[in-house]
PDB file of N, CA and C in Angstrom:
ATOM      1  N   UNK A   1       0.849  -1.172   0.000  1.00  0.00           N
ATOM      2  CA  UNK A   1       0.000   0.000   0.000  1.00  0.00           C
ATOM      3  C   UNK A   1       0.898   1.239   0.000  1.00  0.00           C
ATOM      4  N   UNK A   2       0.605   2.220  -0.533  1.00  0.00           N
ATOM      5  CA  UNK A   2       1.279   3.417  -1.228  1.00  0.00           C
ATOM      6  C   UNK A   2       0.167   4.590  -1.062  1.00  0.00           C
ATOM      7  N   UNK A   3       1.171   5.756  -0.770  1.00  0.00           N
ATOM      8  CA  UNK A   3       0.225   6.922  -0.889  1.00  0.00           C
ATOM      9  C   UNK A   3       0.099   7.397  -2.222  1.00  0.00           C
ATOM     10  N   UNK A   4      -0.890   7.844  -2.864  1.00  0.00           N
ATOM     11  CA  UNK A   4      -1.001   7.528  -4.354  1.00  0.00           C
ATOM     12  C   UNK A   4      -1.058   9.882  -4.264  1.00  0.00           C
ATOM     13  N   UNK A   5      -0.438  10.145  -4.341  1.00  0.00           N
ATOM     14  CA  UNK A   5      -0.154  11.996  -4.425  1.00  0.00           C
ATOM     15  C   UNK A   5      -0.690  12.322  -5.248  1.00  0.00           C
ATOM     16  N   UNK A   6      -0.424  11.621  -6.800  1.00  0.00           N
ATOM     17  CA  UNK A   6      -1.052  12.019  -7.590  1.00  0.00           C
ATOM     18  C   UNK A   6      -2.706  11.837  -8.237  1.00  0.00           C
ATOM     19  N   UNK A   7      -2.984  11.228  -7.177  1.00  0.00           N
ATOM     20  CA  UNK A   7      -4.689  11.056  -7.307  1.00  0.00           C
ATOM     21  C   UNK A   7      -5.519  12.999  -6.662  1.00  0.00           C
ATOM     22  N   UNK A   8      -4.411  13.002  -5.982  1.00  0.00           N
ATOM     23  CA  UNK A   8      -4.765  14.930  -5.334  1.00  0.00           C
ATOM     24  C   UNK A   8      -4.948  16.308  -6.266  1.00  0.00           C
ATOM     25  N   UNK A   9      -4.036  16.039  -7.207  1.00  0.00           N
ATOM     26  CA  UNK A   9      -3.596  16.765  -8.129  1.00  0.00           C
ATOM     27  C   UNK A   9      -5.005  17.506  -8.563  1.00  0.00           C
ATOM     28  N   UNK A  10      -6.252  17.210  -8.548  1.00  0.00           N
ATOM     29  CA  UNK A  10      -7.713  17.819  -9.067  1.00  0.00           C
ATOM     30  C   UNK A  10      -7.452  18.826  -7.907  1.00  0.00           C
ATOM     31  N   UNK A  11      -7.288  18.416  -6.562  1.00  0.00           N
ATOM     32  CA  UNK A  11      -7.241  19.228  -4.997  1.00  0.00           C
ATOM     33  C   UNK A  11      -6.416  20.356  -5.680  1.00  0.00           C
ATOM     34  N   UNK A  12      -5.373  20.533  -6.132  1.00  0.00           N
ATOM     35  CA  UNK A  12      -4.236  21.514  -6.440  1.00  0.00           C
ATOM     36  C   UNK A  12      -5.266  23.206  -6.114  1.00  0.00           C
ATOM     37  N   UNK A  13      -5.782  23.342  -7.103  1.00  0.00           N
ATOM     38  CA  UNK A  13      -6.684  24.602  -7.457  1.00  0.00           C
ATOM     39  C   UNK A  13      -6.601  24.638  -6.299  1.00  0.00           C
ATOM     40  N   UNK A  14      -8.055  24.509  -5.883  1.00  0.00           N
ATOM     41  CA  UNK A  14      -8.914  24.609  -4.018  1.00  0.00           C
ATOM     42  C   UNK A  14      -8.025  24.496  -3.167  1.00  0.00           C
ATOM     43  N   UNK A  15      -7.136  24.116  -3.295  1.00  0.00           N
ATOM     44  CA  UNK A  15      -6.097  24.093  -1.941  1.00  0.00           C
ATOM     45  C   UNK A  15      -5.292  25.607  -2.214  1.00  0.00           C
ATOM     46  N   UNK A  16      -4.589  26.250  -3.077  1.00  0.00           N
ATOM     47  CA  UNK A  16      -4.008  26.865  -3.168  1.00  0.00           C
ATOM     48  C   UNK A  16      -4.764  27.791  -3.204  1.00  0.00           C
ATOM     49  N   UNK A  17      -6.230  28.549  -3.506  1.00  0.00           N
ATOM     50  CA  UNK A  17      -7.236  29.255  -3.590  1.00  0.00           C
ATOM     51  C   UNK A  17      -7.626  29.586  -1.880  1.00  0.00           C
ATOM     52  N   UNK A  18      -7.497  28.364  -1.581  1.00  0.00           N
ATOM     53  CA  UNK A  18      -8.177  28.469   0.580  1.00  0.00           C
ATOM     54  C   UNK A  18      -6.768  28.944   0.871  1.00  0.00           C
ATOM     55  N   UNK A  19      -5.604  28.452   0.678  1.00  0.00           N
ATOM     56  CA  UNK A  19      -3.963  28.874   0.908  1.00  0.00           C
ATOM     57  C   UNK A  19      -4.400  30.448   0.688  1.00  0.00           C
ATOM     58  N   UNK A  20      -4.444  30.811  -0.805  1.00  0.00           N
ATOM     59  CA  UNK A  20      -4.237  32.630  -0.497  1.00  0.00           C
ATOM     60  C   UNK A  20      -5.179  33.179   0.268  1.00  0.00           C
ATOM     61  N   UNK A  21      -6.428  32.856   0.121  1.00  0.00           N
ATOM     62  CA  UNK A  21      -7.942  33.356   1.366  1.00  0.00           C
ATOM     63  C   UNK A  21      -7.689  33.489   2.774  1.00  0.00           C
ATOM     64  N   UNK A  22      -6.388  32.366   2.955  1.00  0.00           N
ATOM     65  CA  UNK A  22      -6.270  32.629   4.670  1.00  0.00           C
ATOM     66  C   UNK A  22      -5.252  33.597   4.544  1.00  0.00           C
ATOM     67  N   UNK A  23      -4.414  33.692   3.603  1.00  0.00           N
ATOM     68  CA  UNK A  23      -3.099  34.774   3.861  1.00  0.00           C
ATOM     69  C   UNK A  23      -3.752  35.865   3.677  1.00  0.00           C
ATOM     70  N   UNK A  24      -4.414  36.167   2.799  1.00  0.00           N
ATOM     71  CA  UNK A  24      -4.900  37.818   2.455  1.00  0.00           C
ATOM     72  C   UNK A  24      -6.220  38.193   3.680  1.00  0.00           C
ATOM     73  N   UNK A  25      -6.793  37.035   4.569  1.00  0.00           N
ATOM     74  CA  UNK A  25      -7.554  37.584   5.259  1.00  0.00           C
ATOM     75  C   UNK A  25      -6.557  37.164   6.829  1.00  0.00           C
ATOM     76  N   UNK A  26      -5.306  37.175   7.033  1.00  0.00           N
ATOM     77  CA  UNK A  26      -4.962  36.854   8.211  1.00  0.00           C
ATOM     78  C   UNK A  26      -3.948  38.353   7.829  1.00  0.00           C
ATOM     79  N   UNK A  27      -3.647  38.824   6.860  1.00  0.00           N
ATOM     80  CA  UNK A  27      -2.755  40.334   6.709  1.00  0.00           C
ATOM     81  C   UNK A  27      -3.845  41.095   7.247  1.00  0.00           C
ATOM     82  N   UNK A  28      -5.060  40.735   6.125  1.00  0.00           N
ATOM     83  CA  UNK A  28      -6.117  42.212   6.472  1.00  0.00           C
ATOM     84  C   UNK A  28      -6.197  42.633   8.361  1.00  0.00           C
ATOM     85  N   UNK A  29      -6.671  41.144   8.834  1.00  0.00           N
ATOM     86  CA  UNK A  29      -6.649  41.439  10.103  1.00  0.00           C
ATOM     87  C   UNK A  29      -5.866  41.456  10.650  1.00  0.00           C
ATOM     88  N   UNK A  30      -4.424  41.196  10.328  1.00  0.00           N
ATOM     89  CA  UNK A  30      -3.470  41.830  11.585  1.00  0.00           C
ATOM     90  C   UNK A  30      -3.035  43.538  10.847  1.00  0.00           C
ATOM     91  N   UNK A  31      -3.286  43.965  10.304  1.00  0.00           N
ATOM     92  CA  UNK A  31      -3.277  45.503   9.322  1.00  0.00           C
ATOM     93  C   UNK A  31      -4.074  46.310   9.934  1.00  0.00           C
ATOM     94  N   UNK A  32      -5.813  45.795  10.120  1.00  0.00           N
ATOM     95  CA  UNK A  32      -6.687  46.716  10.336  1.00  0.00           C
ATOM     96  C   UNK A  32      -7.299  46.602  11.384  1.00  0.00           C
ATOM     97  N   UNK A  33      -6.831  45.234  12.266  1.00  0.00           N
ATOM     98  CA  UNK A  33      -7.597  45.077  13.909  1.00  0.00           C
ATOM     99  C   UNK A  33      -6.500  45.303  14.774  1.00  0.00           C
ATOM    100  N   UNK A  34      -5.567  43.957  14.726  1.00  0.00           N
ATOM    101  CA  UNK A  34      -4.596  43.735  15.084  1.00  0.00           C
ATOM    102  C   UNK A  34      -3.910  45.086  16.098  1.00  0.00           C
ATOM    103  N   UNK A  35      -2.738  45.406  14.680  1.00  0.00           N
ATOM    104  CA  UNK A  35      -2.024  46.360  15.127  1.00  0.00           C
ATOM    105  C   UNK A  35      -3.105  47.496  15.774  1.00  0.00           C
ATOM    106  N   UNK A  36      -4.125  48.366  14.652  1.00  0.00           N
ATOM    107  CA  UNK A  36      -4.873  49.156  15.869  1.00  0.00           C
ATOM    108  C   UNK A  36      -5.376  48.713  17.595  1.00  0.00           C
ATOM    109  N   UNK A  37      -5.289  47.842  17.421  1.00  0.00           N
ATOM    110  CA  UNK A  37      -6.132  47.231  18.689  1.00  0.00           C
ATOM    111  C   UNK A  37      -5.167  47.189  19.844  1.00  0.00           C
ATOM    112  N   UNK A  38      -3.847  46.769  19.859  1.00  0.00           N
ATOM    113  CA  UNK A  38      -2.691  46.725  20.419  1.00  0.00           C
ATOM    114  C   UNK A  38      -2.297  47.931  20.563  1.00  0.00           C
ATOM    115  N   UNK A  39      -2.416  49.294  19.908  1.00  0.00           N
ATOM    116  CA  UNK A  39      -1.572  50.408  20.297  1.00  0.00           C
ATOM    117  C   UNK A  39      -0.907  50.937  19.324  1.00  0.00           C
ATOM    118  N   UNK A  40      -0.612  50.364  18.263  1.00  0.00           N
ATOM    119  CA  UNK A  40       0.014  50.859  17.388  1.00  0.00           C
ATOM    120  C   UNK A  40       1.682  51.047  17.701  1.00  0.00           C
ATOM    121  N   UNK A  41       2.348  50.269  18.425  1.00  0.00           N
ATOM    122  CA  UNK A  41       3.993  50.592  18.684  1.00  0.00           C
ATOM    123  C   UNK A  41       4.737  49.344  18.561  1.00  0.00           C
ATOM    124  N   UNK A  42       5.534  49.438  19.149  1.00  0.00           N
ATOM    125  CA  UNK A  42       6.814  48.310  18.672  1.00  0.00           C
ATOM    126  C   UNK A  42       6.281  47.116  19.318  1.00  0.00           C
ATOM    127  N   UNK A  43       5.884  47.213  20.287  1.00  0.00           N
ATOM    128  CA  UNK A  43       5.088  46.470  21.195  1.00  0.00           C
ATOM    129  C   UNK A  43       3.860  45.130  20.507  1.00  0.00           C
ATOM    130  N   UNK A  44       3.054  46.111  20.173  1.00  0.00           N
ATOM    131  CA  UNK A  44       1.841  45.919  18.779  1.00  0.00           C
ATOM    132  C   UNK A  44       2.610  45.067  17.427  1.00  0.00           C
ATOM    133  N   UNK A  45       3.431  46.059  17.073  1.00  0.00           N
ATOM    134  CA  UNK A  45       4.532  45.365  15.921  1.00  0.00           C
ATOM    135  C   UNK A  45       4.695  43.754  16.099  1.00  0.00           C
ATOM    136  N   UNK A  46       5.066  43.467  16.961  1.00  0.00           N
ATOM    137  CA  UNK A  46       5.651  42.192  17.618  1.00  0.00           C
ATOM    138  C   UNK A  46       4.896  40.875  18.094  1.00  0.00           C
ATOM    139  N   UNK A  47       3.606  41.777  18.680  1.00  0.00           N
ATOM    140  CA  UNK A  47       2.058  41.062  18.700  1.00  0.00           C
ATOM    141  C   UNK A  47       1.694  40.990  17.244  1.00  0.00           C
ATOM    142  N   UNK A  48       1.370  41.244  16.504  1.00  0.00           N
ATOM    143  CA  UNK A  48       1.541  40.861  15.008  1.00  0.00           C
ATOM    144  C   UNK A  48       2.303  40.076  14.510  1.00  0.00           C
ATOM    145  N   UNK A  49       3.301  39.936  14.462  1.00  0.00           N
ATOM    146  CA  UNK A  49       4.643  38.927  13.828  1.00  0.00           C
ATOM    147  C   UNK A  49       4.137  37.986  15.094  1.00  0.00           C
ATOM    148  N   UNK A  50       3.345  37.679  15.893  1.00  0.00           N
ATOM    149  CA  UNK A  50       2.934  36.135  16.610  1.00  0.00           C
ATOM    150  C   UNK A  50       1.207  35.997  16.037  1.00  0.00           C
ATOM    151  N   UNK A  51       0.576  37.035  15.725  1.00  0.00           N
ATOM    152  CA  UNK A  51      -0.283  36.737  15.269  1.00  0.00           C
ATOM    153  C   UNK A  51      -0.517  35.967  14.100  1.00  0.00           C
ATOM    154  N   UNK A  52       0.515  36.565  13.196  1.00  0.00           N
ATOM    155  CA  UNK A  52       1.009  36.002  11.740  1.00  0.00           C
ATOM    156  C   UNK A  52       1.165  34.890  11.761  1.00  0.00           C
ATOM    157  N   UNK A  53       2.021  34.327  13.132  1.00  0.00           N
ATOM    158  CA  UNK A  53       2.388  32.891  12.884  1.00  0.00           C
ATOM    159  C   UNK A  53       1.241  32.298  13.414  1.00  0.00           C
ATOM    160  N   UNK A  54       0.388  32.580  14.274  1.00  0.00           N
ATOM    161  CA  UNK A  54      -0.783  32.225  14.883  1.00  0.00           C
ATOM    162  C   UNK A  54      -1.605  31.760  13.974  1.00  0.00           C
ATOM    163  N   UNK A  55      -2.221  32.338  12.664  1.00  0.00           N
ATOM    164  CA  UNK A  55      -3.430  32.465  12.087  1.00  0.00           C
ATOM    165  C   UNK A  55      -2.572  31.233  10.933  1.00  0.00           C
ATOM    166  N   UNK A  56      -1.339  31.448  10.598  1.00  0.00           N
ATOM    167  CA  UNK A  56      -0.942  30.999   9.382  1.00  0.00           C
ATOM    168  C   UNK A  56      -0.547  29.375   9.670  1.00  0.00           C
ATOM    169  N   UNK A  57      -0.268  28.928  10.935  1.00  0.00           N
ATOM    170  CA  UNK A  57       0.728  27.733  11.496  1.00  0.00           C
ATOM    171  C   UNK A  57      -0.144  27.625  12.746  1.00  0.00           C
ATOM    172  N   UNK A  58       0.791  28.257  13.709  1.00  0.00           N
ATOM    173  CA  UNK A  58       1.005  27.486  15.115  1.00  0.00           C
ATOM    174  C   UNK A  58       1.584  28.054  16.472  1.00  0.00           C
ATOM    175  N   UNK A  59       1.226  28.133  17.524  1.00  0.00           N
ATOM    176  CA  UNK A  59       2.247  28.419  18.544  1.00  0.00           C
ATOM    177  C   UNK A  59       4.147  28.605  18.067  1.00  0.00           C
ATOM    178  N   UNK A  60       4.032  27.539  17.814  1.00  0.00           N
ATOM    179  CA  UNK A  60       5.604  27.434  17.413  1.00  0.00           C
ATOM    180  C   UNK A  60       6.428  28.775  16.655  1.00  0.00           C
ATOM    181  N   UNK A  61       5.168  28.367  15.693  1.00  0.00           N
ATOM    182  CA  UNK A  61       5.413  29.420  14.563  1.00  0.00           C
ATOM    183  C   UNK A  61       5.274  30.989  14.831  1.00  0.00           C
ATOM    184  N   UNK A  62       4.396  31.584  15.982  1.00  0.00           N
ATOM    185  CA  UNK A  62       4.095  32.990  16.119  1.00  0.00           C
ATOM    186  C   UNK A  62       5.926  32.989  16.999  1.00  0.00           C
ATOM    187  N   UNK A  63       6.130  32.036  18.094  1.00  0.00           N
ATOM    188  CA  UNK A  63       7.369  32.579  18.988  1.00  0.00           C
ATOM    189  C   UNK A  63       8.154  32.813  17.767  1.00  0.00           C
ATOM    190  N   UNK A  64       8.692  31.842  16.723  1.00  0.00           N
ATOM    191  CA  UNK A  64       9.700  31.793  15.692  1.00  0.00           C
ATOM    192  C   UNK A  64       9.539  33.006  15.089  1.00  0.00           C
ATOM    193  N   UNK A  65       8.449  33.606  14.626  1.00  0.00           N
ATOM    194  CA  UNK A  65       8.345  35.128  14.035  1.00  0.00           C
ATOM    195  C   UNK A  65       8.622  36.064  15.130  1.00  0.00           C
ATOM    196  N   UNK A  66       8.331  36.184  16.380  1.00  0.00           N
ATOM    197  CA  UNK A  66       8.085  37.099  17.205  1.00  0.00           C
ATOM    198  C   UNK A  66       9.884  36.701  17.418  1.00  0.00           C
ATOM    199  N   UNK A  67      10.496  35.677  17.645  1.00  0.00           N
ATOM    200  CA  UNK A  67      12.163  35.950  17.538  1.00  0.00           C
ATOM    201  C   UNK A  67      12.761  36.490  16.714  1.00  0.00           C
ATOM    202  N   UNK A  68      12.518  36.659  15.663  1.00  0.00           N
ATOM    203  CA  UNK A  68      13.124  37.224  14.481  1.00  0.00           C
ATOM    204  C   UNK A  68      13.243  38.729  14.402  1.00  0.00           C
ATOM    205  N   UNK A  69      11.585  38.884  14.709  1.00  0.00           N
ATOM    206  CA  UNK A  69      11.531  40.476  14.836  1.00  0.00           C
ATOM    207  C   UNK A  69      12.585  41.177  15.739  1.00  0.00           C
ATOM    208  N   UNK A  70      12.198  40.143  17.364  1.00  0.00           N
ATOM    209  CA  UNK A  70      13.157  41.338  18.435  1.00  0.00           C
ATOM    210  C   UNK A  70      14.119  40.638  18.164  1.00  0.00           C
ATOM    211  N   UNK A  71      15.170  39.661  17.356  1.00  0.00           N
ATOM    212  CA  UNK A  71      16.790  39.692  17.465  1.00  0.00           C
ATOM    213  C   UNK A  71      17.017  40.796  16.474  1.00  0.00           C
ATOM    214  N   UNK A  72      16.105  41.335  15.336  1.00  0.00           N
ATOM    215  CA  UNK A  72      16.651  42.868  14.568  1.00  0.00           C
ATOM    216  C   UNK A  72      16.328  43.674  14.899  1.00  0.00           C
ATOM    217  N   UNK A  73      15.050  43.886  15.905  1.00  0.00           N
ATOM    218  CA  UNK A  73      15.224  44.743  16.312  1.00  0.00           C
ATOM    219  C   UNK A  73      14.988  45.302  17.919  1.00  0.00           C
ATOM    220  N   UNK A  74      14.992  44.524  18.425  1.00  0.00           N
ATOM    221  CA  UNK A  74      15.101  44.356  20.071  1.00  0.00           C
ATOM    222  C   UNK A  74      14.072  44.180  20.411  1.00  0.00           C
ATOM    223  N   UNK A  75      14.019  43.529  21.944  1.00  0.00           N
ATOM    224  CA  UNK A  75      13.596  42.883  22.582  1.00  0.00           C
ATOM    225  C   UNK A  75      11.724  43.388  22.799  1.00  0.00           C
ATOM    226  N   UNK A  76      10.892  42.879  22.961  1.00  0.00           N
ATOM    227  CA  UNK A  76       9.609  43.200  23.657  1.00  0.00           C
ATOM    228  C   UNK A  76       9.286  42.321  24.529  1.00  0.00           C
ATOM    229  N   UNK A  77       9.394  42.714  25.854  1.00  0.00           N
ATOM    230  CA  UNK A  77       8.828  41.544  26.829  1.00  0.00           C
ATOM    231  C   UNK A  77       7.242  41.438  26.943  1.00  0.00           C
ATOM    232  N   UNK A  78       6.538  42.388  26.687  1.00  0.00           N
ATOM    233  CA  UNK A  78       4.915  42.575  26.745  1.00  0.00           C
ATOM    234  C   UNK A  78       4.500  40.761  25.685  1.00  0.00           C
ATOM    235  N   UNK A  79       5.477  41.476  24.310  1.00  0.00           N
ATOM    236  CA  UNK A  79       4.475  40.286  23.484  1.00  0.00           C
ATOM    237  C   UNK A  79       4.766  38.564  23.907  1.00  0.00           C
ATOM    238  N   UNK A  80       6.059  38.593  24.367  1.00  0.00           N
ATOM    239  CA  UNK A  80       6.459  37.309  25.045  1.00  0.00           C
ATOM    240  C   UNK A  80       5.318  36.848  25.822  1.00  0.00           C
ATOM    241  N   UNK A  81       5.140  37.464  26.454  1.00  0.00           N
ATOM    242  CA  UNK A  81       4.388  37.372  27.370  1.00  0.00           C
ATOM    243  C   UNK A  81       2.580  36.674  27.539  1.00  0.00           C
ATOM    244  N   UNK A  82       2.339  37.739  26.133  1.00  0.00           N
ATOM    245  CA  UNK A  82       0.741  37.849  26.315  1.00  0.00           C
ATOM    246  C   UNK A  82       0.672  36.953  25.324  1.00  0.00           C
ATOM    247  N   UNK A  83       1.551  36.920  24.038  1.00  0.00           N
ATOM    248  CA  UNK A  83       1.182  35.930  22.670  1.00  0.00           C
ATOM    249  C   UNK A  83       0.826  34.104  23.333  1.00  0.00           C
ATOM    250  N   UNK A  84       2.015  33.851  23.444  1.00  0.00           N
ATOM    251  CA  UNK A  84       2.104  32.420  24.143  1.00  0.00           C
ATOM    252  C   UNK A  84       0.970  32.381  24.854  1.00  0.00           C
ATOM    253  N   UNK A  85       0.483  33.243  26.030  1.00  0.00           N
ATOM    254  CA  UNK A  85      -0.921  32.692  27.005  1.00  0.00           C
ATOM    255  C   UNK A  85      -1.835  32.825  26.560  1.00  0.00           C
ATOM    256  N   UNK A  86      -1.851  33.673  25.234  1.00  0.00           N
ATOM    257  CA  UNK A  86      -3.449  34.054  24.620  1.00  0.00           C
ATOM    258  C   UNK A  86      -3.697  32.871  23.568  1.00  0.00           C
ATOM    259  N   UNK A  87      -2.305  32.383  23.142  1.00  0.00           N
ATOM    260  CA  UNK A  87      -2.787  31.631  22.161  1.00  0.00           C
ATOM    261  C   UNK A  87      -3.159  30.457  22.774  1.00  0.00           C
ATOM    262  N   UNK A  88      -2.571  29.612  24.184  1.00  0.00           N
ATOM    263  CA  UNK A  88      -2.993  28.527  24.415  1.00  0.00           C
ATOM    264  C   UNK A  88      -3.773  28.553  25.216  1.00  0.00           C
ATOM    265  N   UNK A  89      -4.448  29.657  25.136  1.00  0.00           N
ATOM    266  CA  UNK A  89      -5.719  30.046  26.096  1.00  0.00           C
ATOM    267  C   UNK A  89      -6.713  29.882  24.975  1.00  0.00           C
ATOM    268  N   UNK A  90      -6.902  30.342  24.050  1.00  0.00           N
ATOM    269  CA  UNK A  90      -7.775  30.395  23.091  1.00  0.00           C
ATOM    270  C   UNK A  90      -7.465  29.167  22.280  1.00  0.00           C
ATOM    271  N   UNK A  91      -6.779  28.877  22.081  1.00  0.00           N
ATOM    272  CA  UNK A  91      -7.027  27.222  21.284  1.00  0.00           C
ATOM    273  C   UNK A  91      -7.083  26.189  21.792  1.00  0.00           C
ATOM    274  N   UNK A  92      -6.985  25.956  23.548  1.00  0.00           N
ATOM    275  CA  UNK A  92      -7.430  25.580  24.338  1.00  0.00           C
ATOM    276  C   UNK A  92      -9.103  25.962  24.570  1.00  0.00           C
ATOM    277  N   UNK A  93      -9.438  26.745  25.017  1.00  0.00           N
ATOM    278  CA  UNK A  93     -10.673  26.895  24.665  1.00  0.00           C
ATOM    279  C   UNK A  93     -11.945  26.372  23.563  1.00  0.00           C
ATOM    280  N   UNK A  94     -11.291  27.180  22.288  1.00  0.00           N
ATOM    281  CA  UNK A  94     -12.159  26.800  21.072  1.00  0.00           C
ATOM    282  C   UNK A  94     -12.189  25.275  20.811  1.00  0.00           C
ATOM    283  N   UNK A  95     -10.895  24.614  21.074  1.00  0.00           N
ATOM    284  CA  UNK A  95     -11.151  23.204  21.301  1.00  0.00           C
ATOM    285  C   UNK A  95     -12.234  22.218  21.795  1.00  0.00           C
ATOM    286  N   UNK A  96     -12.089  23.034  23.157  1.00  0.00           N
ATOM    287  CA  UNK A  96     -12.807  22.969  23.974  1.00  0.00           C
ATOM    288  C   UNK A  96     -14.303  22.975  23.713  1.00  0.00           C
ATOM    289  N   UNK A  97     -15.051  23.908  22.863  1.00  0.00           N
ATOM    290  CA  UNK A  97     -16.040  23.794  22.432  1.00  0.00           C
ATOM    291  C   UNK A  97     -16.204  22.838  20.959  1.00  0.00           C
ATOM    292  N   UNK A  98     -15.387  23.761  20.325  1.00  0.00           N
ATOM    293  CA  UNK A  98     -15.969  22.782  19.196  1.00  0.00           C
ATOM    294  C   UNK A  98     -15.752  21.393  18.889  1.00  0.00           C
ATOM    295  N   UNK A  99     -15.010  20.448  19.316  1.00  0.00           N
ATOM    296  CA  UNK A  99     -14.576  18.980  19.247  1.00  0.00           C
ATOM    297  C   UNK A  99     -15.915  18.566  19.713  1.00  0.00           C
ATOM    298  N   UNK A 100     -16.763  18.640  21.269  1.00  0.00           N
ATOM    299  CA  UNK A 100     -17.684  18.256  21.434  1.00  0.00           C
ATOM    300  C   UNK A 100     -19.222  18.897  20.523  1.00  0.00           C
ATOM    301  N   UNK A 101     -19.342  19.654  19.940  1.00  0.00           N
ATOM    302  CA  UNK A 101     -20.293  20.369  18.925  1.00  0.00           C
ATOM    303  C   UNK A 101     -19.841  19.391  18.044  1.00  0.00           C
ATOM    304  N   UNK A 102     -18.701  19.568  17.074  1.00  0.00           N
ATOM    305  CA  UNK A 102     -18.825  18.596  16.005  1.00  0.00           C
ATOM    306  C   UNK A 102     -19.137  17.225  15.965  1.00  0.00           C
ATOM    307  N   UNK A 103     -19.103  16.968  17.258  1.00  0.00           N
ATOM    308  CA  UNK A 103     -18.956  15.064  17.921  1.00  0.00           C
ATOM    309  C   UNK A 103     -20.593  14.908  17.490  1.00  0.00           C
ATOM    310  N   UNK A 104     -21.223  16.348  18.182  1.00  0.00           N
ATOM    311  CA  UNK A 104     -22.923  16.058  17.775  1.00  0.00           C
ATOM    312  C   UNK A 104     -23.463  16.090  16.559  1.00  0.00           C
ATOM    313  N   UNK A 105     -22.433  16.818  16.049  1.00  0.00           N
ATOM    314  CA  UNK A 105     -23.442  16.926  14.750  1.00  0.00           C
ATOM    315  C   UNK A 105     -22.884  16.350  13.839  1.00  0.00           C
ATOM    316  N   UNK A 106     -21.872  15.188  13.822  1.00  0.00           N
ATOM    317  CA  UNK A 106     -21.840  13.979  13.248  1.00  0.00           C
ATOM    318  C   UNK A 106     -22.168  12.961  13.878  1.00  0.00           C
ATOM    319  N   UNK A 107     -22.784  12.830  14.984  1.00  0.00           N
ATOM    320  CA  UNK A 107     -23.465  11.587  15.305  1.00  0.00           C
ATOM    321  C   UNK A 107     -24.947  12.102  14.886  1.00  0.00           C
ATOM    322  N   UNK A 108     -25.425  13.205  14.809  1.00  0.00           N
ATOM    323  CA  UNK A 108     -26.742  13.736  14.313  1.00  0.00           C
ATOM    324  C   UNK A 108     -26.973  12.909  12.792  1.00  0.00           C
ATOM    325  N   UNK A 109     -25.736  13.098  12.259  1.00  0.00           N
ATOM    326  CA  UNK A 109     -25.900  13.508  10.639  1.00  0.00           C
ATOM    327  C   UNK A 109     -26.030  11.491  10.343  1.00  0.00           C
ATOM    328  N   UNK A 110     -25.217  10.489  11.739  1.00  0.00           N
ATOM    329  CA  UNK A 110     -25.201   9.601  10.912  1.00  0.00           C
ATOM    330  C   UNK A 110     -26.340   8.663  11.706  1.00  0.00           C
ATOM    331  N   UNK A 111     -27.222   9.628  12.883  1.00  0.00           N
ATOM    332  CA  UNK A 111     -28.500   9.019  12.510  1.00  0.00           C
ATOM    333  C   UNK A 111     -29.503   9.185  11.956  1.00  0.00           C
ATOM    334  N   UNK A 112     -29.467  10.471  11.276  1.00  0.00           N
ATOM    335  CA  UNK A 112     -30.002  10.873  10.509  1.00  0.00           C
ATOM    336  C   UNK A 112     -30.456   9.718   9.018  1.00  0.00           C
ATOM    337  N   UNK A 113     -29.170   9.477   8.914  1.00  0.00           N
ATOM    338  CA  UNK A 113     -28.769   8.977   7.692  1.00  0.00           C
ATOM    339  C   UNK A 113     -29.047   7.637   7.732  1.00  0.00           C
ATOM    340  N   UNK A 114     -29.169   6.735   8.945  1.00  0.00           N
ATOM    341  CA  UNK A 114     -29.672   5.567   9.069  1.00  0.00           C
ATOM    342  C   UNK A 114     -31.057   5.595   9.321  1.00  0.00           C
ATOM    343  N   UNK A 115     -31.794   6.607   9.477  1.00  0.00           N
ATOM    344  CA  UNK A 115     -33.258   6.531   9.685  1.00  0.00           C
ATOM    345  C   UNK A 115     -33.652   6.468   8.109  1.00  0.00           C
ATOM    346  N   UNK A 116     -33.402   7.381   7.378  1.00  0.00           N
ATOM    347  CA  UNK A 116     -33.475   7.897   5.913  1.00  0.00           C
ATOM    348  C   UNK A 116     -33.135   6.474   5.518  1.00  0.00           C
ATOM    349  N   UNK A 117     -32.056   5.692   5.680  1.00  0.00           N
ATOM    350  CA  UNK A 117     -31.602   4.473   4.867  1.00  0.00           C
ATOM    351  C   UNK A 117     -33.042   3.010   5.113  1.00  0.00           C
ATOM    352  N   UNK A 118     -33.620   3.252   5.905  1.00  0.00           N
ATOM    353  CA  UNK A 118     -34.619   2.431   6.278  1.00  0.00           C
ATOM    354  C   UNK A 118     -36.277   2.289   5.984  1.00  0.00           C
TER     355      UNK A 118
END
């Protein structure tokens, strides 16, 4: 048994179409919420470069941006700080809800679907 890759290749389009939709709507909002919402300073700057990695990846990925920024251009202890707890506060959370919501409404959908089959 083999992963067959090229059976995906129809996926190509739609994948790369949802790929730019999340980049151009994860800029808009760190551009026009984001940074306003934070303050607008170096501070804000930095909360952005973790947001970026936030929306686009992962935990991992916002610290790895948010290092980059302050080794060129120094340090922010605020975003250290608040990025890391907000994010595993909130994806802890949303987890939290939606895993059990979706649990229902695919056990909904597949008795649904066995009543209908009968």
């Amino acid at each position: 048994m083999s992963m067959q890759l090229w059976t995906l290749i129809d996926l190509a389009g739609p994948i790369f179409t949802i790929l730019g939709a999340q980049f151009l709507i994860a800029v808009g909002v760190t551009l026009f919420v984001v940074f306003p919402l934070m303050g607008r300073s170096y501070d804000a700057a930095v909360v952005c470069a973790g947001f970026g990695g936030i929306s686009l990846g992962s935990t991992p990925t916002a610290m790895a941006n948010m290092s980059a920024v302050t080794q060129r251009y120094g340090a922010s202890h605020l975003a250290f700080i608040v990025v890391p707890l907000v994010c595993a506060f909130f994806i802890d959370l949303v987890n939290a809800l939606l895993i059990p919501s979706s649990w229902r409404i695919s056990e909904r959908s597949c008795y649904t679907y066995e009543f209908r089959k009968t």
